[in-house]
C-alpha atoms as a PDB file:
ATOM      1  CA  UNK A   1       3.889  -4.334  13.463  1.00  0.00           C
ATOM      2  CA  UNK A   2       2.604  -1.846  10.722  1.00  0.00           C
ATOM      3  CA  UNK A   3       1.386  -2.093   7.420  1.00  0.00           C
ATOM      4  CA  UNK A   4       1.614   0.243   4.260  1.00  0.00           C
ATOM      5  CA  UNK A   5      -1.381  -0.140   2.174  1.00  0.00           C
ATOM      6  CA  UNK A   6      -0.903   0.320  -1.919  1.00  0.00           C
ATOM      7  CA  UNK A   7      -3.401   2.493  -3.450  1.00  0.00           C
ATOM      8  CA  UNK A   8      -5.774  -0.841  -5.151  1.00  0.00           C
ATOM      9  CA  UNK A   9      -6.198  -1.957  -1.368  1.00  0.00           C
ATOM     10  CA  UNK A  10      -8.249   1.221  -1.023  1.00  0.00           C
ATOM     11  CA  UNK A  11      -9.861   1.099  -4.077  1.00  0.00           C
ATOM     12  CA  UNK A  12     -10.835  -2.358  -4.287  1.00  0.00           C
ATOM     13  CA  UNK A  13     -12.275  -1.748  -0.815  1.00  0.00           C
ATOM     14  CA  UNK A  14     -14.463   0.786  -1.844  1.00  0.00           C
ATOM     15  CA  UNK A  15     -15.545  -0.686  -4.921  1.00  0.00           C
ATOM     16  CA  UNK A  16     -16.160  -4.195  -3.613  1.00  0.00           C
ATOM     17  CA  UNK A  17     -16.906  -5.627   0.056  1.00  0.00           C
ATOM     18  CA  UNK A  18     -15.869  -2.177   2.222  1.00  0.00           C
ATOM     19  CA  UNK A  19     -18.068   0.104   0.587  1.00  0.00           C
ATOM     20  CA  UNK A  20     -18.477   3.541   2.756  1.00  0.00           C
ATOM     21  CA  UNK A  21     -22.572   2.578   2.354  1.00  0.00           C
ATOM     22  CA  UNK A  22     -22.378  -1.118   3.689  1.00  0.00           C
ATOM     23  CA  UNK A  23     -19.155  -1.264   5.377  1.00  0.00           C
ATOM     24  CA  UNK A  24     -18.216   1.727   7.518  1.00  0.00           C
ATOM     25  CA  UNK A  25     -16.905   0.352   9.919  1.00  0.00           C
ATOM     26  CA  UNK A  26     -14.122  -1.058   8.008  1.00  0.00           C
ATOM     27  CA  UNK A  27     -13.209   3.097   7.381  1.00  0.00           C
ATOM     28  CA  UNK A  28     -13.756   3.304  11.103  1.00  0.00           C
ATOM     29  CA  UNK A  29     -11.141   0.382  11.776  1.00  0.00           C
ATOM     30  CA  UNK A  30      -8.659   1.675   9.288  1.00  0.00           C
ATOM     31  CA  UNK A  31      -8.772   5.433  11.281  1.00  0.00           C
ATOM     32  CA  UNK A  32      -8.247   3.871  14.567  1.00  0.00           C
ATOM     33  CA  UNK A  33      -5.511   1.138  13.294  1.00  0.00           C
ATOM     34  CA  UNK A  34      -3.738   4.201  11.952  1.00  0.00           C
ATOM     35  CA  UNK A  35      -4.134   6.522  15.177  1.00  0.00           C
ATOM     36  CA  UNK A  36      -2.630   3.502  17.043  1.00  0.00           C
ATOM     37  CA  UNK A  37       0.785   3.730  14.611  1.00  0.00           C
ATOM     38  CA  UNK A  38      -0.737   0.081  12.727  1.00  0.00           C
ATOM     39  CA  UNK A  39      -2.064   1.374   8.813  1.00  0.00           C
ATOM     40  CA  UNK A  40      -0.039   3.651   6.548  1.00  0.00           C
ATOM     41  CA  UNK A  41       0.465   4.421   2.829  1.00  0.00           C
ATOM     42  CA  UNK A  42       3.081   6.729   1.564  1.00  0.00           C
ATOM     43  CA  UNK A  43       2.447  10.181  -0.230  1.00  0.00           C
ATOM     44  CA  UNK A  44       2.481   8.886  -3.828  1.00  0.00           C
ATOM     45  CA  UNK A  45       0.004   6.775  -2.762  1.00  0.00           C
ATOM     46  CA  UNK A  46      -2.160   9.671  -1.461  1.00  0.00           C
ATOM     47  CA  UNK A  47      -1.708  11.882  -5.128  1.00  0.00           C
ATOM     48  CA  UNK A  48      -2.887   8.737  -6.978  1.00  0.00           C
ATOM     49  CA  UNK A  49      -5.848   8.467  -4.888  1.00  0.00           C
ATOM     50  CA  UNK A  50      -7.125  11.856  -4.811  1.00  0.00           C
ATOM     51  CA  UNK A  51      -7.046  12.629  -8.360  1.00  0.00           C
ATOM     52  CA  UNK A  52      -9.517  10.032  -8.750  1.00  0.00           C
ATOM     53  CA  UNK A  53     -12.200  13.086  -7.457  1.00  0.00           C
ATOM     54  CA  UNK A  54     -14.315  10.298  -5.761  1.00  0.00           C
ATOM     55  CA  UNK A  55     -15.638   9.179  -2.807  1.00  0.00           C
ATOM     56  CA  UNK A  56     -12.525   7.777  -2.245  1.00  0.00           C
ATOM     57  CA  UNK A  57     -10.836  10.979  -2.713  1.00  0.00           C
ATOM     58  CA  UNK A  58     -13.335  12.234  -0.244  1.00  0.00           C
ATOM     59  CA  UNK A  59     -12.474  10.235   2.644  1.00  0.00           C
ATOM     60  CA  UNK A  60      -8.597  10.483   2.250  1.00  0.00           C
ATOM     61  CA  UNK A  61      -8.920  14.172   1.308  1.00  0.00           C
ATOM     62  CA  UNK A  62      -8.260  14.965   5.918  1.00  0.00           C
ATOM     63  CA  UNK A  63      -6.253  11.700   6.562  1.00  0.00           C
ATOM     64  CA  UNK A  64      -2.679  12.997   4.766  1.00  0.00           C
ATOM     65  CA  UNK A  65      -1.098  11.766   8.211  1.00  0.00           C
ATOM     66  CA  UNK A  66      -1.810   8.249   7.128  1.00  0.00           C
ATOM     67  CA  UNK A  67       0.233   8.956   3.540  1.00  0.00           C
ATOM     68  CA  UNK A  68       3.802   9.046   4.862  1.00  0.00           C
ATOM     69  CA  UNK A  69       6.536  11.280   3.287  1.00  0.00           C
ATOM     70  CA  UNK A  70      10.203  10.041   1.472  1.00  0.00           C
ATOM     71  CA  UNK A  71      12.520  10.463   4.376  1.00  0.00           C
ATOM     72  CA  UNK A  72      16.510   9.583   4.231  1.00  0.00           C
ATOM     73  CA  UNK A  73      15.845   5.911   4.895  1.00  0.00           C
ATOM     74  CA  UNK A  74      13.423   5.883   2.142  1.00  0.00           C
ATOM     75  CA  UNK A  75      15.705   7.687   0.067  1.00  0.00           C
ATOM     76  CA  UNK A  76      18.438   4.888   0.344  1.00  0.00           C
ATOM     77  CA  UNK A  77      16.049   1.930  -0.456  1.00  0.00           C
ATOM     78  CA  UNK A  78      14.737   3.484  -3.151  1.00  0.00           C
ATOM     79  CA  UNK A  79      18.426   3.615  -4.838  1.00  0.00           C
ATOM     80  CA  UNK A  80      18.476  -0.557  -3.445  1.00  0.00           C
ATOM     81  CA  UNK A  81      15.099  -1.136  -5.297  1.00  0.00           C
ATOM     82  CA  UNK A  82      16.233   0.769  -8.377  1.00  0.00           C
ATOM     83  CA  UNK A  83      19.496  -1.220  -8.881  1.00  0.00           C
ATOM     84  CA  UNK A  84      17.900  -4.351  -8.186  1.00  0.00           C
ATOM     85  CA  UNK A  85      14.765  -3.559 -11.014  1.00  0.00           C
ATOM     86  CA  UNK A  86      16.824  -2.492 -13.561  1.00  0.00           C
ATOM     87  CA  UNK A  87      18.659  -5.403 -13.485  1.00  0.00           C
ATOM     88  CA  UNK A  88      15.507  -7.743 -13.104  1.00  0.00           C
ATOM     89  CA  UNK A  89      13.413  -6.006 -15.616  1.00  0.00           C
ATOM     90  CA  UNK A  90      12.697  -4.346 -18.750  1.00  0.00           C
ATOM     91  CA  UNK A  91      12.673  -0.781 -19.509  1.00  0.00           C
ATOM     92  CA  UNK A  92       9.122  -0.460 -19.907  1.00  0.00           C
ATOM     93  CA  UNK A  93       8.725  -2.848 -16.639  1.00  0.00           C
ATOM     94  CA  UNK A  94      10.898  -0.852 -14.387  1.00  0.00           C
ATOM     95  CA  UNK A  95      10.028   2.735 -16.094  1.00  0.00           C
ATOM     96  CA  UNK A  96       6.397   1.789 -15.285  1.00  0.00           C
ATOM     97  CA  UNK A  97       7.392   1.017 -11.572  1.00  0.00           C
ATOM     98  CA  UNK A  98       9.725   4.149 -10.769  1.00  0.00           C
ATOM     99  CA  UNK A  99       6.268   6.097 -11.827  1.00  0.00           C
ATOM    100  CA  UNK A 100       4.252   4.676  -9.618  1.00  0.00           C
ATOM    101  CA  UNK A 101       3.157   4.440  -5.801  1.00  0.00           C
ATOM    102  CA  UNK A 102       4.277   1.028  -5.487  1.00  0.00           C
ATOM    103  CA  UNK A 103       7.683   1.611  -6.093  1.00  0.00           C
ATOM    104  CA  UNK A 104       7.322   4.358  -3.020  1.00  0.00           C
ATOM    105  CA  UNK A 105       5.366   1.880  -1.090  1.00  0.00           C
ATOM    106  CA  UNK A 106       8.031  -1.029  -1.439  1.00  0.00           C
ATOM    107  CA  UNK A 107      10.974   1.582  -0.387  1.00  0.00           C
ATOM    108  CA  UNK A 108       9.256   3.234   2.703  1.00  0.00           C
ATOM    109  CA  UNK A 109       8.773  -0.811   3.760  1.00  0.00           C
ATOM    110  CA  UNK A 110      12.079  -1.722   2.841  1.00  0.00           C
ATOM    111  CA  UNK A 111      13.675   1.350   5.007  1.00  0.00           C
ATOM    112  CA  UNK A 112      11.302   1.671   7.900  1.00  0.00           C
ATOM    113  CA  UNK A 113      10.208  -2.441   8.344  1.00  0.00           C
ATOM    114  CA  UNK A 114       6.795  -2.085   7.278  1.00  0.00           C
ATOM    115  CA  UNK A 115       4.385  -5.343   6.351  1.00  0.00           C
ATOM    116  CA  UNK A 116       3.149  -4.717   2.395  1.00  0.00           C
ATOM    117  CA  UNK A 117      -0.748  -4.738   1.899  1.00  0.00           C
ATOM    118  CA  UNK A 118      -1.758  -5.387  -1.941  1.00  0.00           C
ATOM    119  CA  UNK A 119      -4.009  -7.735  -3.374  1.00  0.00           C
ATOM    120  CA  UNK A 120      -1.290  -8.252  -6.121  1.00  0.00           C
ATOM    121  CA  UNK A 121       0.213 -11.597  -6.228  1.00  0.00           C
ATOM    122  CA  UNK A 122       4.096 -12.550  -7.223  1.00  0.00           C
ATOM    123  CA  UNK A 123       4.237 -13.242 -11.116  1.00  0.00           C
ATOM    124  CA  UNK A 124       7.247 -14.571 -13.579  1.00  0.00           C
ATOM    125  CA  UNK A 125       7.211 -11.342 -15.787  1.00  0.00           C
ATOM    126  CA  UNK A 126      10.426  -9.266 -17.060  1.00  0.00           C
ATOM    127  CA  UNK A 127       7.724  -6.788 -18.002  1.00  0.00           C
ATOM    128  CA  UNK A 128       5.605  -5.502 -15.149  1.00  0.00           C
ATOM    129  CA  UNK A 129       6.840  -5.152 -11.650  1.00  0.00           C
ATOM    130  CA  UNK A 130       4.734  -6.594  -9.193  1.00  0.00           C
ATOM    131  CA  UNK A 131       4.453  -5.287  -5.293  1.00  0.00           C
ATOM    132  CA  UNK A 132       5.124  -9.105  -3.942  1.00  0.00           C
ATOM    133  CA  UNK A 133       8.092  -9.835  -6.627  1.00  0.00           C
ATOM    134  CA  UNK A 134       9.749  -6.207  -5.211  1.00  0.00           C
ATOM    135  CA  UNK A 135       9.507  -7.317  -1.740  1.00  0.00           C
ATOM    136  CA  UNK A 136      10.998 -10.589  -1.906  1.00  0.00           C
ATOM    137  CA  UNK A 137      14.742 -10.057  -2.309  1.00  0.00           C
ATOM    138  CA  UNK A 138      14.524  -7.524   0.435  1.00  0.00           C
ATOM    139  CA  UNK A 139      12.806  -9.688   2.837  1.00  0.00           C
ATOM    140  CA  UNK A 140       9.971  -7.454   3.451  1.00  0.00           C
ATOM    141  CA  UNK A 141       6.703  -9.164   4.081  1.00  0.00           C
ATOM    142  CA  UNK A 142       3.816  -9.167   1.761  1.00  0.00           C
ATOM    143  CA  UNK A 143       0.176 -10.121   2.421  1.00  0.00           C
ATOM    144  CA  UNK A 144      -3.222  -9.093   0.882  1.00  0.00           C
ATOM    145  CA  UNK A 145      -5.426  -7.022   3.196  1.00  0.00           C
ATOM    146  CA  UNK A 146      -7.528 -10.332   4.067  1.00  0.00           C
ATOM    147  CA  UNK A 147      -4.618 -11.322   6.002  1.00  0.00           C
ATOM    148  CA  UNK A 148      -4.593  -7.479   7.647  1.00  0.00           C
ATOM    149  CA  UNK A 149      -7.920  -8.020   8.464  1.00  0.00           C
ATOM    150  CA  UNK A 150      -7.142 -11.666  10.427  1.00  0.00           C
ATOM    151  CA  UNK A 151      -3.983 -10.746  12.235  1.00  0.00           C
ATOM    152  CA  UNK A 152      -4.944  -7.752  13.309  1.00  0.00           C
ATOM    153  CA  UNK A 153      -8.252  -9.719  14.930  1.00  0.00           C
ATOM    154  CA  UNK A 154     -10.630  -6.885  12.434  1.00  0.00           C
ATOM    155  CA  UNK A 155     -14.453  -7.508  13.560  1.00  0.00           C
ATOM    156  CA  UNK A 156     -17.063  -5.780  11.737  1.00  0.00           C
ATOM    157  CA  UNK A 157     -20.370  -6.715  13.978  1.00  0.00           C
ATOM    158  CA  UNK A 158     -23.399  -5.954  13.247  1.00  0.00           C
ATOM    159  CA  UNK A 159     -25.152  -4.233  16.166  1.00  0.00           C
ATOM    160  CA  UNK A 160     -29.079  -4.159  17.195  1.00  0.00           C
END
């Protein structure tokens, strides 16, 4: 199975429990997961990330094979996702989406049969689109990177 990361897994990683300083190995574990065809993102994802001009930005700035490319498969879920928004959704709501990474991220998954990684969670909103609420209808699976972490059997030990 393999996983597409959105762009506040990342951050909130670096900003919270993962931070480069206390938690490299997590960076470590997301390199390897991704050299063994596990953890993506999509290119949106990647232009979102480094204009932040962070430490973030730093680490990401040599790892553009992780941040995968629109490719004709992409291209045709994207059309499936936009159809299904702007009937869902508000202008503003589904505007919002269409300009973002997520709405990338939920098309590469629905087209190539990725797993969703966001910490967002499914909400009753004609205004916002949310990751989880743009998965559903397409059957592509959703989890928050907690989940990652436990089926992929992640172990961050300490050593001596």
């Amino acid at each position: 199975m393999a996983y597409l990361l959105d762009a506040d897994t990342f951050i909130q990683a670096k900003n919270g429990p993962y931070r480069f300083s206390v938690c490299p190995a997590y960076w470590d574990w997301l390199d390897r997961e991704h050299a063994n065809g596990k953890i993506f993102s999509v290119e949106r994802i990647y232009d979102e990330l480094m204009a932040r001009e962070d430490d973030l930005s730093d680490w990401i700035e040599n790892r553009e094979s992780i941040f995968l490319p629109p490719d004709e498969d992409t291209h045709e879920s994207l059309k499936l996702l936009s159809e299904w928004a702007t009937k869902k959704y508000l202008p503003e709501g589904y505007s919002e989406f269409f300009a973002s990474g997520d709405y990338m991220l939920v098309g590469h998954a629905i087209g190539r049969s990725f797993t969703v990684v966001t910490h967002e969670r499914a909400a009753n909103s004609k205004a916002k689109v949310k990751i989880p609420n743009a998965c559903e209808p397409f059957a592509v699976p959703c989890i928050n990177p907690f989940e990652l972490l436990q089926r992929e059997n992640a172990s961050f030990v300490l050593g001596s």
